[in-house]
Every structure is written in C-alpha cells, then in structure tokens.
N, C-alpha and C. Protein backbone atom coordinates (compact mmCIF):
# COMPACT_ATOMS: atom_id res chain seq x y z
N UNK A 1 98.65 71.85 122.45
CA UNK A 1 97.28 72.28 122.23
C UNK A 1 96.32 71.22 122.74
N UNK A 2 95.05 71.32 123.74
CA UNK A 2 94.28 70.66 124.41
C UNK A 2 93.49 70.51 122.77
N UNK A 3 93.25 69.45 123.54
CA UNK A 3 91.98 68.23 122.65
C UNK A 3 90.85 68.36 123.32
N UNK A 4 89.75 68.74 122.80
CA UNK A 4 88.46 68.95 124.26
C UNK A 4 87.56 68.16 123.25
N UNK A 5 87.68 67.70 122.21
CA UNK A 5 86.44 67.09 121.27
C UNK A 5 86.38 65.52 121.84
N UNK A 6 85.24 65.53 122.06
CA UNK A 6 84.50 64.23 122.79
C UNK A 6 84.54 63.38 121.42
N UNK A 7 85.52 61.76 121.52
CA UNK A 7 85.28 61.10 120.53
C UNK A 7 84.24 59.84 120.74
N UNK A 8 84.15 59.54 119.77
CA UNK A 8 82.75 58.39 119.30
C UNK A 8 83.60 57.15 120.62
N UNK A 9 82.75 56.75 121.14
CA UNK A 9 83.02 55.09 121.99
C UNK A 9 83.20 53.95 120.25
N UNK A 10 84.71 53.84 120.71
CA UNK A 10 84.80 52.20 119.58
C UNK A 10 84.16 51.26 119.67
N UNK A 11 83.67 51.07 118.09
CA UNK A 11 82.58 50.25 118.24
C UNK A 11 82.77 48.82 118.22
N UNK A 12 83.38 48.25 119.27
CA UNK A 12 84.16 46.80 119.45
C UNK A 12 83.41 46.25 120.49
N UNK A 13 83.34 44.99 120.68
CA UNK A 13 82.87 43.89 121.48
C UNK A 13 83.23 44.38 122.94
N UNK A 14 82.44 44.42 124.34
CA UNK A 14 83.33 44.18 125.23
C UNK A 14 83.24 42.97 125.94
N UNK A 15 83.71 41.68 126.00
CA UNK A 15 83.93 41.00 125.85
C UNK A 15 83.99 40.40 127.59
N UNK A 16 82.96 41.11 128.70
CA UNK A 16 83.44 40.78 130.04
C UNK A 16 82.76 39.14 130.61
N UNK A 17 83.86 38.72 131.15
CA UNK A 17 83.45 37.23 131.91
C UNK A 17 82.85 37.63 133.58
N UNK A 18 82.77 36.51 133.81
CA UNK A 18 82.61 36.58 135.30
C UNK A 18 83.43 35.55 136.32
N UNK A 19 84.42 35.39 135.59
CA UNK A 19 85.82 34.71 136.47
C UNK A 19 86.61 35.87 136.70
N UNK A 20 86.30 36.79 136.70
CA UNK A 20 87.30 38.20 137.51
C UNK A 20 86.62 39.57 137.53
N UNK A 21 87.14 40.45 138.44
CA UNK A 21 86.39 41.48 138.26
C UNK A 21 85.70 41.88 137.42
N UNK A 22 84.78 42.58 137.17
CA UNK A 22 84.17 43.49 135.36
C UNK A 22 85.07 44.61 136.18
N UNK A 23 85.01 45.37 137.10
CA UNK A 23 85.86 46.64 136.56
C UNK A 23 87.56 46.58 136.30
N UNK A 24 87.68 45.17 136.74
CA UNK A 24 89.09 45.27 136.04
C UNK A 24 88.99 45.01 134.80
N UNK A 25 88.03 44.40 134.37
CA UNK A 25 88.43 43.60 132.90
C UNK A 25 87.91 45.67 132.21
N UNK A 26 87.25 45.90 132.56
CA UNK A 26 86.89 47.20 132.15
C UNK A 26 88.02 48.06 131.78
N UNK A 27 89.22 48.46 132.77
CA UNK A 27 89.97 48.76 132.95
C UNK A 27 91.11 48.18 132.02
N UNK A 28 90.98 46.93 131.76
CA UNK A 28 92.14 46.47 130.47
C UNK A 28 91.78 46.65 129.51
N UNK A 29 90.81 46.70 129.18
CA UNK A 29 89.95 46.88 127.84
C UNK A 29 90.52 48.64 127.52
N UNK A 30 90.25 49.71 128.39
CA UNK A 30 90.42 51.10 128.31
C UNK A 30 91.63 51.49 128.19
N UNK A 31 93.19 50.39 129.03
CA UNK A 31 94.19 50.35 128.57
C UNK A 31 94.71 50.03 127.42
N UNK A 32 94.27 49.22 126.53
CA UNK A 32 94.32 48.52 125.16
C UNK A 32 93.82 49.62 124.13
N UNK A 33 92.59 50.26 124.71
CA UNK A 33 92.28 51.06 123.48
C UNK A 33 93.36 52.54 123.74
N UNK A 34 93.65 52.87 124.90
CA UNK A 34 94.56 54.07 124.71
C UNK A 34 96.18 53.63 124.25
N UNK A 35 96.73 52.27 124.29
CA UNK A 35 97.72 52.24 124.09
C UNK A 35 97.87 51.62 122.70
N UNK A 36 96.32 51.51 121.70
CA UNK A 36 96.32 51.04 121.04
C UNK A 36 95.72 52.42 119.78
N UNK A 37 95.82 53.70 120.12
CA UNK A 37 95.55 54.68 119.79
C UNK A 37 93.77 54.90 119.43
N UNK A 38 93.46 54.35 120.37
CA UNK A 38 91.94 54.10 119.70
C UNK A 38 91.38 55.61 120.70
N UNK A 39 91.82 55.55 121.62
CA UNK A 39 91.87 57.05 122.69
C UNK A 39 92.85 57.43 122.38
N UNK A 40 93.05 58.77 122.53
CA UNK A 40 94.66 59.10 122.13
C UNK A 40 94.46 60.37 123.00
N UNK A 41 96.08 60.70 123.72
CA UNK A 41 96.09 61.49 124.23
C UNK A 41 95.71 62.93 124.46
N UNK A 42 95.16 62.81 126.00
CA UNK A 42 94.24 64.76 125.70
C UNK A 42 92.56 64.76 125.07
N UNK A 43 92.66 63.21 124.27
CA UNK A 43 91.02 63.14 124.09
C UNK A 43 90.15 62.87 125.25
N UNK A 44 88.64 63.37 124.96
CA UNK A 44 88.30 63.45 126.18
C UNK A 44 87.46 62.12 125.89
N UNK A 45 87.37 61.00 127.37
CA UNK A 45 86.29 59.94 127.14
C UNK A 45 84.65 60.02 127.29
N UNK A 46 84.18 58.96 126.93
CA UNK A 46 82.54 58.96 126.59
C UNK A 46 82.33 59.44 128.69
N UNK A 47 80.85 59.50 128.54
CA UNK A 47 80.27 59.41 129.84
C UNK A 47 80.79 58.03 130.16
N UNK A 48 80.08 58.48 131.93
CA UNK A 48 80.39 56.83 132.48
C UNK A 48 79.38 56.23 132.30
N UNK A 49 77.95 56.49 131.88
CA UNK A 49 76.71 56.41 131.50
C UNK A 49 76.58 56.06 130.34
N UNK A 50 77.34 56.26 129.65
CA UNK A 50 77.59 56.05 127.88
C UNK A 50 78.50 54.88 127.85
N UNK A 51 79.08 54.97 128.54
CA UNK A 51 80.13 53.94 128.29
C UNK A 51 79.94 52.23 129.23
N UNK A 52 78.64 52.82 130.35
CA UNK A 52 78.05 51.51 131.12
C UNK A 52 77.20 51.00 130.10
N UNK A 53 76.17 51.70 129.46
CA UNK A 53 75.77 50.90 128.82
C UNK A 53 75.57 50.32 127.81
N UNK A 54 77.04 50.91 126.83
CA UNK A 54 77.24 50.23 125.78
C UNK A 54 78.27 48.53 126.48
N UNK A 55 78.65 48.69 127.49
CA UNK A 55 79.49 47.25 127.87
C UNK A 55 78.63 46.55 128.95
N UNK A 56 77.01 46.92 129.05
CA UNK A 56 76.16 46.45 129.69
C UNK A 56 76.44 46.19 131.10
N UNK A 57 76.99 47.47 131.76
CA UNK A 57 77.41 47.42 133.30
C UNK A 57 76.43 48.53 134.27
N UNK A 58 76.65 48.09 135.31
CA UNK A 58 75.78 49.25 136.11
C UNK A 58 76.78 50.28 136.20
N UNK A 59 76.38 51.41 135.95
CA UNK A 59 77.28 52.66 136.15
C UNK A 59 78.39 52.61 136.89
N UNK A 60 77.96 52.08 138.31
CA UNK A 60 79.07 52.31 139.59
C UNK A 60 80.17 51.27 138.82
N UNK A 61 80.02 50.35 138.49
CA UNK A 61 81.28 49.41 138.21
C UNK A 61 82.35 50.12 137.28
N UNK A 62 81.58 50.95 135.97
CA UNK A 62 82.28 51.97 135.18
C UNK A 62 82.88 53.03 135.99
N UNK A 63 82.31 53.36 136.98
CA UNK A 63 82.50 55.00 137.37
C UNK A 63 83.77 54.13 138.45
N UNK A 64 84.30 52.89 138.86
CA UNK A 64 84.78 52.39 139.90
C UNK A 64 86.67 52.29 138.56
N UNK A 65 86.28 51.49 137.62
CA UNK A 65 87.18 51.21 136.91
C UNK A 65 87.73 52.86 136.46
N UNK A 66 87.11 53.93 135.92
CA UNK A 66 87.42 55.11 135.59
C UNK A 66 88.34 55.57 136.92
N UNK A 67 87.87 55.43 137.94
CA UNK A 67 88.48 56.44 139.65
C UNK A 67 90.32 55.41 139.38
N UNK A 68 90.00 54.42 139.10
CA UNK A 68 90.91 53.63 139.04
C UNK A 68 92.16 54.33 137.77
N UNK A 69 92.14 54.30 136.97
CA UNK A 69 92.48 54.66 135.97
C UNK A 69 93.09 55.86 136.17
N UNK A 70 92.23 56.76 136.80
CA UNK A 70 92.59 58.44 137.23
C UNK A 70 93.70 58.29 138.28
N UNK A 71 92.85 57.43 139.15
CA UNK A 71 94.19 56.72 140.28
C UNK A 71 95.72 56.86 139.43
N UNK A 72 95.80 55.76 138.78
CA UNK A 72 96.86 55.38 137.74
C UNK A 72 97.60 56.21 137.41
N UNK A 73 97.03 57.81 137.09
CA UNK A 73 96.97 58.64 136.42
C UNK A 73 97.25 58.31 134.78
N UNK A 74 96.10 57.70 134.25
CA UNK A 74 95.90 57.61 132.61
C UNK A 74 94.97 58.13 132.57
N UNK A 75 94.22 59.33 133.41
CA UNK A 75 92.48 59.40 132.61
C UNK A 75 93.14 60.61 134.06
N UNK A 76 92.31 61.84 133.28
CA UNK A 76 92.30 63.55 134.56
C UNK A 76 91.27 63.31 134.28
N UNK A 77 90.79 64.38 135.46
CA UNK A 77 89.32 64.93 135.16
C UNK A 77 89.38 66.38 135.57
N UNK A 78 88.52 67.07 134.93
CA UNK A 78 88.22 68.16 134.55
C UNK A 78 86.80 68.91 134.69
N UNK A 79 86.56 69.57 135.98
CA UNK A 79 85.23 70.07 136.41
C UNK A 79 84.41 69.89 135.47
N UNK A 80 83.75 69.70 135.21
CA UNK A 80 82.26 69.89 134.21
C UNK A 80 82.44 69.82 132.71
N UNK A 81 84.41 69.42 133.13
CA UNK A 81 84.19 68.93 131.35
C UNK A 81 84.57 67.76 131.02
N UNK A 82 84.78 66.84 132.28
CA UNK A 82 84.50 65.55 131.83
C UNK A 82 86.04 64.68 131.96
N UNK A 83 86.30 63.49 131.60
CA UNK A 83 87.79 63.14 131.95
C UNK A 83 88.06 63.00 130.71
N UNK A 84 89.67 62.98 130.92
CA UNK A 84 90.38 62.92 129.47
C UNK A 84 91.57 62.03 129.52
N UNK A 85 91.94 61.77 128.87
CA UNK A 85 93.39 60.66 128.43
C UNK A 85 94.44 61.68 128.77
N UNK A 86 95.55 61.48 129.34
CA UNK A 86 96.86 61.40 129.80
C UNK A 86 97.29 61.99 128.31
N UNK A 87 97.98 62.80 128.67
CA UNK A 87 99.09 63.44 127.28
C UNK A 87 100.52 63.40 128.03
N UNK A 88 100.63 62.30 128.80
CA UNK A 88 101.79 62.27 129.05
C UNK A 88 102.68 60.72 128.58
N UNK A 89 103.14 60.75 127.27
CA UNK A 89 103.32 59.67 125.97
C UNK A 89 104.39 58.28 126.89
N UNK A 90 105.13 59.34 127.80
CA UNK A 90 105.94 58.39 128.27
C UNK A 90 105.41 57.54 129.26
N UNK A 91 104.52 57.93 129.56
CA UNK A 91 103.53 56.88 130.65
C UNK A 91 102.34 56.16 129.88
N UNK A 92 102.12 56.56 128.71
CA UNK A 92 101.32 55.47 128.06
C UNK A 92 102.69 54.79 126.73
N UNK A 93 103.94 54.99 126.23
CA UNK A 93 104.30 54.25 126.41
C UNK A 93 105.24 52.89 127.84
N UNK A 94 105.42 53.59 128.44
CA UNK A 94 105.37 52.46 129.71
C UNK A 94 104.44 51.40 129.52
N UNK A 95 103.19 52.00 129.73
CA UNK A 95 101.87 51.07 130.04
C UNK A 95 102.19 49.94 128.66
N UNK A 96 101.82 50.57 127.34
CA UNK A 96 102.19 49.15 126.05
C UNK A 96 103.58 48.59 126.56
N UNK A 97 104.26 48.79 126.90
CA UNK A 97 105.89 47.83 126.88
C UNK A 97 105.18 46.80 128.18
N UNK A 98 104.78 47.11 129.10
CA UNK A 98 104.30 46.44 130.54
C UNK A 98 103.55 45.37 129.56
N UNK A 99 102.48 45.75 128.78
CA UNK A 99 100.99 45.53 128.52
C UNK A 99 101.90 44.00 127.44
N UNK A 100 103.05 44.16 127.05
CA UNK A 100 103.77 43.29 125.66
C UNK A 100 104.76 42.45 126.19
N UNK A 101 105.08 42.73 127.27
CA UNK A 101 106.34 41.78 128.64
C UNK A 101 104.70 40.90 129.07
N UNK A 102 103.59 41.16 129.20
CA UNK A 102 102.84 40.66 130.21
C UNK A 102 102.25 39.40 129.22
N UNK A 103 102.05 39.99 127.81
CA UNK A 103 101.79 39.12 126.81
C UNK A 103 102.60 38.08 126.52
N UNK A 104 103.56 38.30 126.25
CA UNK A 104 104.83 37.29 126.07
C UNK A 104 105.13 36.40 127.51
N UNK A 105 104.81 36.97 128.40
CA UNK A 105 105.02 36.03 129.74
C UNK A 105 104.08 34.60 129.72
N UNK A 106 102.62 35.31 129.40
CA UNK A 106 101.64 34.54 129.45
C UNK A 106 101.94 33.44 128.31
N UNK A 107 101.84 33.78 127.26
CA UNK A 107 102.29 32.80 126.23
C UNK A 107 103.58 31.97 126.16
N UNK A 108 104.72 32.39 126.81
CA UNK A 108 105.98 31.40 127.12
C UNK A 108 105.54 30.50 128.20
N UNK A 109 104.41 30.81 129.31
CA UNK A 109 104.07 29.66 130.49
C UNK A 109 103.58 29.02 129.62
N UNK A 110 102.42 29.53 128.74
CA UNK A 110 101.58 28.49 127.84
C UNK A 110 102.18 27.32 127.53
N UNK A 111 103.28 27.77 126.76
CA UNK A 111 103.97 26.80 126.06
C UNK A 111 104.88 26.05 126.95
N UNK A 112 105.23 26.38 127.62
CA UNK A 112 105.96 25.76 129.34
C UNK A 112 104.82 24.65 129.33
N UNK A 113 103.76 25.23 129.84
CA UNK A 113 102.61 24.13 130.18
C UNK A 113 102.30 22.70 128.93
N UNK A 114 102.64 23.05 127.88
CA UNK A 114 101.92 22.25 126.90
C UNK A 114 103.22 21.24 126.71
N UNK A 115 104.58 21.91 127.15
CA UNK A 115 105.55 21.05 127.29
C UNK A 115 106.98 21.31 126.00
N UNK A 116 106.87 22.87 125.90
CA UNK A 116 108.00 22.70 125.07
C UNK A 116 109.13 23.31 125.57
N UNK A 117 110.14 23.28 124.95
CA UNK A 117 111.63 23.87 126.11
C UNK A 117 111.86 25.58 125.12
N UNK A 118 112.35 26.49 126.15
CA UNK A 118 112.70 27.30 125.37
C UNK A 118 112.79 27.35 124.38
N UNK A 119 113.74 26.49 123.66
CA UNK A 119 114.41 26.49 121.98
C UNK A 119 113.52 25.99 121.22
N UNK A 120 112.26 25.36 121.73
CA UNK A 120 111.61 24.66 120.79
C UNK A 120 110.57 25.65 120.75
N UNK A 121 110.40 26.70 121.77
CA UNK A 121 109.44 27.64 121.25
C UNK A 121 109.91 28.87 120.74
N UNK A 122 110.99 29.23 120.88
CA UNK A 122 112.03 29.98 119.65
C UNK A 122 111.83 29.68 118.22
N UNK A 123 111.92 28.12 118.21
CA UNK A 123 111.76 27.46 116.55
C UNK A 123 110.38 27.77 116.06
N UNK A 124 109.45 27.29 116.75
CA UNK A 124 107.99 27.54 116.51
C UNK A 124 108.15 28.93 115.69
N UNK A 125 108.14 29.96 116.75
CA UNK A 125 108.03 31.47 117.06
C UNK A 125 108.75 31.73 115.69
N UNK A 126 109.81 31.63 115.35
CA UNK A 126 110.79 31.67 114.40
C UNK A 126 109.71 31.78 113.02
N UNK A 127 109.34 30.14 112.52
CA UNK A 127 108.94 29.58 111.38
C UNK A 127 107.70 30.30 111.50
N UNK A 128 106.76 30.70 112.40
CA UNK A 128 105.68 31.25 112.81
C UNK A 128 105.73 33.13 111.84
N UNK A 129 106.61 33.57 112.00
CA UNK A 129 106.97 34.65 111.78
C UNK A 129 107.76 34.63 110.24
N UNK A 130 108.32 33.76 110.14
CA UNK A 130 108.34 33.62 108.67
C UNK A 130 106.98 33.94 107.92
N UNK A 131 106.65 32.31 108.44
CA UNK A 131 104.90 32.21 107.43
C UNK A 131 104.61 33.67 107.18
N UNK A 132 104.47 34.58 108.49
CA UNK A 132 103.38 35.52 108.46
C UNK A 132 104.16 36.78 107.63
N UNK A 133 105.21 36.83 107.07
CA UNK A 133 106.39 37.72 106.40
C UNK A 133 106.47 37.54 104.76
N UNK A 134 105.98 36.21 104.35
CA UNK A 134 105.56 35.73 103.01
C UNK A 134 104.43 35.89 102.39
C-alpha cells in the first residue's frame, strides 16, 4: 500500500561545513535520516524549497543533492506528486550496513592515528561497552 502523506521535515540541526561539498553533506544527512527511519519508505519528501531553506541552501544545491539520490535510486519521483523514499528495504538496508563498515573504518584509522594496535582498541571498545551495559 503507497504512502502519499507528505511528512513534517525533522526538526534537527543541519549541520553543513564548507570543507566539502553542501550537496554532498546534504545527501548524507538524507541518507541517515532514511536509514535511520526518520523517512521511511514510500514516504513522500518535503519540497526542494522547503527543505533549502530550512538547511539554509540555495535551492539548486538541494534540487542537485535530491537528482543525486534519485540517481542512487533512494528517492522516485512522481509527476506532480512530488518524490518519495525507496520501498525497496533491501537497498536501504544495504545503504545502513555500507553507512556502519564506513563508521567503524573511520574510527579504527582514528585510533591507528592516535597510536593504538588492534588489541588495544578491542580492549578499549570492550570495557567501553561494558560501562555503557551497566
């Protein structure tokens, strides 16, 4: 059963720098909220107008990150009714498993960099996950 109800834009920070694209950072941000159920599949998204200027962008940069996305195929569009999220679960789970390998990569260089060896960031990670279990 199609979802056609236009949901509210989450009302969260968007948080863009200017050490990398804005429509990519745009674009991770839109991945996070669909794989984070904040979009959920078959819902349809805000305007690109609605959605530039709640993350204070000029339209085209939104409407550039969205073509992108559709690219991807995570976002259809739909004549005159606007684009919608992917109801296809196995490609937005793909995207979180990618999105959680990419996380863990970044944070094992981290700790590469700061100078600890595998096992010592196992131990960390370990006692780390305790704490947070108590």
């Amino acid at each position: 059963m199609e979802n056609t109800q236009t949901i509210e834009t989450p009302k969260q920070e968007w948080h863009l720098t200017s050490d990398r694209p804005v429509f990519i950072q745009i674009m991770e941000k839109l991945k996070r909220d669909i794989v984070t159920g904040i979009y959920k599949p078959g819902d349809k998204l805000p305007s690109v107008r609605d959605l530039a200027g709640e993350a204070a962008v000029n339209p085209n940069t939104m409407q550039r990150a969205f073509s992108e996305l559709e690219r991807e195929g995570l976002v259809y569009t739909k004549r005159t009714n606007g684009r919608f999220i992917t109801e296809d679960m196995a490609m937005i789970s793909q995207l979180k498993e990618e999105m959680a390998l990419d996380a863990i990569s970044q944070f094992l260089n981290s700790m590469q960099q700061l100078g600890f060896s595998t096992q010592e960031t196992l131990t960390l990670l370990k006692e780390s996950l305790k704490e947070e279990t108590v």
